[in-house]
Protein backbone atom coordinates (compact mmCIF):
# COMPACT_ATOMS: atom_id res chain seq x y z
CA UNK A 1 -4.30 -212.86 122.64
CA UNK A 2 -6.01 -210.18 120.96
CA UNK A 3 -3.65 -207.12 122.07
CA UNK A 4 -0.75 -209.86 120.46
CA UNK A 5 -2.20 -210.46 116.82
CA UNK A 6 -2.61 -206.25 117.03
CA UNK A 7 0.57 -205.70 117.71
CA UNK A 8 1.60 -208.39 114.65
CA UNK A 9 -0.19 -206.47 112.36
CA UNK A 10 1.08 -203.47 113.89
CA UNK A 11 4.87 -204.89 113.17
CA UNK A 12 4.07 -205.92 109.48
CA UNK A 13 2.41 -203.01 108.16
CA UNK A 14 5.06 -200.45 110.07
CA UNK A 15 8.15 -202.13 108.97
CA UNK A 16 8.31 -201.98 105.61
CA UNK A 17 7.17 -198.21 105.98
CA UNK A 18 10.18 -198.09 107.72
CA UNK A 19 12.89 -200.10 105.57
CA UNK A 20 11.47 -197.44 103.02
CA UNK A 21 12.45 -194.41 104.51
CA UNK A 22 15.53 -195.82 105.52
CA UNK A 23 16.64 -196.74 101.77
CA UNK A 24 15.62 -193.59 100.42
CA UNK A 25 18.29 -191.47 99.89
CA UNK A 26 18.14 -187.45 99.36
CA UNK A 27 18.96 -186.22 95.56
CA UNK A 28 22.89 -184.74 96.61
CA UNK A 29 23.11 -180.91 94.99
CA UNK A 30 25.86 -180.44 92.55
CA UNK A 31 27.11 -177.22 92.09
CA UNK A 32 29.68 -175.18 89.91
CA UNK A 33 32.39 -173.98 90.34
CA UNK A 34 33.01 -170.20 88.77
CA UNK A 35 36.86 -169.27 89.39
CA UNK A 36 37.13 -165.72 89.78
CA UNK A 37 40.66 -163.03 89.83
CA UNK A 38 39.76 -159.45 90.13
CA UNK A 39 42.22 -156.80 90.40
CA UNK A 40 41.73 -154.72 93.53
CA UNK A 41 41.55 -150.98 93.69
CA UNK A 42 44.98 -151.16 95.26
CA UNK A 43 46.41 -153.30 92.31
CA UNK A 44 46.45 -156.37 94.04
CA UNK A 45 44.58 -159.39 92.58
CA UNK A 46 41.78 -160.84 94.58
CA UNK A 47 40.90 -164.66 94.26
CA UNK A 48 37.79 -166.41 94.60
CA UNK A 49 35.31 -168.80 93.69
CA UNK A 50 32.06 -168.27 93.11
CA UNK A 51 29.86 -171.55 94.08
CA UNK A 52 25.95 -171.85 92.50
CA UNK A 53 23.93 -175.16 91.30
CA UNK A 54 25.39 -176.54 88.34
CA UNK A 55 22.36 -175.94 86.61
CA UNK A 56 22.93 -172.41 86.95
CA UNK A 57 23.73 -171.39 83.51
CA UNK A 58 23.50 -167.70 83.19
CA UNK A 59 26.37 -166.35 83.13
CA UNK A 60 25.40 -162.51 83.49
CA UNK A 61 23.51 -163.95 86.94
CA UNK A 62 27.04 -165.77 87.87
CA UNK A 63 28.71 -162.53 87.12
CA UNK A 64 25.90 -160.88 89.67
CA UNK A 65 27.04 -162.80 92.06
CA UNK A 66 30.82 -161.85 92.05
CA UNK A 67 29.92 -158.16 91.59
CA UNK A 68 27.40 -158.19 95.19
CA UNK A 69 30.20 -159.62 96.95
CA UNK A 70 32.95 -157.29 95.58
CA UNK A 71 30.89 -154.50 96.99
CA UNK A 72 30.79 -156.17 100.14
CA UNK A 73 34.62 -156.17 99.97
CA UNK A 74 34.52 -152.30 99.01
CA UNK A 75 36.02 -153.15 95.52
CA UNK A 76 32.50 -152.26 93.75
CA UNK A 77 32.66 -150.96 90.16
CA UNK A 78 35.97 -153.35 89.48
CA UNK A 79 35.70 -155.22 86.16
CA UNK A 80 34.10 -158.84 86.36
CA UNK A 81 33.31 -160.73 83.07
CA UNK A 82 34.72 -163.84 81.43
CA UNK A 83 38.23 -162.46 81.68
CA UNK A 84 38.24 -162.64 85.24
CA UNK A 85 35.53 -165.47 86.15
CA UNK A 86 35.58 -169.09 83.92
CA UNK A 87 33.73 -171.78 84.73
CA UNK A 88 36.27 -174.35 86.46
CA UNK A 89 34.30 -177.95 87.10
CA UNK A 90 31.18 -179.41 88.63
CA UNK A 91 31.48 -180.83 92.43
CA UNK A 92 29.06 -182.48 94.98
CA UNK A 93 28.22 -179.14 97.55
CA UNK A 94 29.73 -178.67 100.36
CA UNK A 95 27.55 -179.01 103.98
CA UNK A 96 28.69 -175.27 104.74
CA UNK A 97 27.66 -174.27 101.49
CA UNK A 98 24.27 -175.65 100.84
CA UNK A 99 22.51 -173.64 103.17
CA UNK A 100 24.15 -170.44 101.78
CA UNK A 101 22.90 -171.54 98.28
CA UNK A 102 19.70 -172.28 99.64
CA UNK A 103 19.82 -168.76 100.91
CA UNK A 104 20.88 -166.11 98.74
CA UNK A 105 21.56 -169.05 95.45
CA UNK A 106 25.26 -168.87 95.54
CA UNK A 107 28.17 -169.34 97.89
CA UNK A 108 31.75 -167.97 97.38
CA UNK A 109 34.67 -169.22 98.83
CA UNK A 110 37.75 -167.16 100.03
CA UNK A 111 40.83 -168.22 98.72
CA UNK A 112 43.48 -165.46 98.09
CA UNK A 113 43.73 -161.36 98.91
CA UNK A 114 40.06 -161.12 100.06
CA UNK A 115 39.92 -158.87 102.73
């Protein structure tokens, strides 16, 4: 009777631990969404987004962003300021983007003439 009323007690004090943890839901990142035409060396115009946490303000760090991964295209030294990036909206991230933002604190997404 004894190894019953113990497991009782172990039942009411562990479930509502549990219904807890259950209902708690993580905070979901929102990010922005920076989007970005630079003209390659070659004339052609190269289209991307660049993807940080919404609270990301700064633009010049924004502008950072576009200019490491231009230089991991080879187009380093092409022009990248508010001509050629605007801010475009504010989304829920993306799963494959997260962990890059969790990373390196940005993401950018491929759209047109990036290779």
């Amino acid at each position: 009777m004894k190894s019953i009323k113990t497991i009782i007690v172990l039942i009411l004090v562990s479930v509502p631990a549990l219904l807890t943890a259950q209902t708690k839901t993580s905070k979901t990142m929102k990010v922005a969404v920076w989007d970005t035409y630079v003209t390659k060396k070659d004339g052609t115009i190269m289209h991307f987004d660049i993807i940080a946490p919404s609270d990301m303000k700064d633009t010049a760090v924004i502008y950072n962003y576009g200019k490491a991964f231009l230089k991991s295209k080879g187009q380093e030294g092409q022009p990248l300021t508010a001509k050629e990036c605007r801010f475009c909206h504010i989304e829920t991230v993306k799963p494959n983007w997260q962990a890059a933002i969790e990373k390196s604190g940005y993401f950018i997404y491929e759209m047109e003439n990036c290779n």
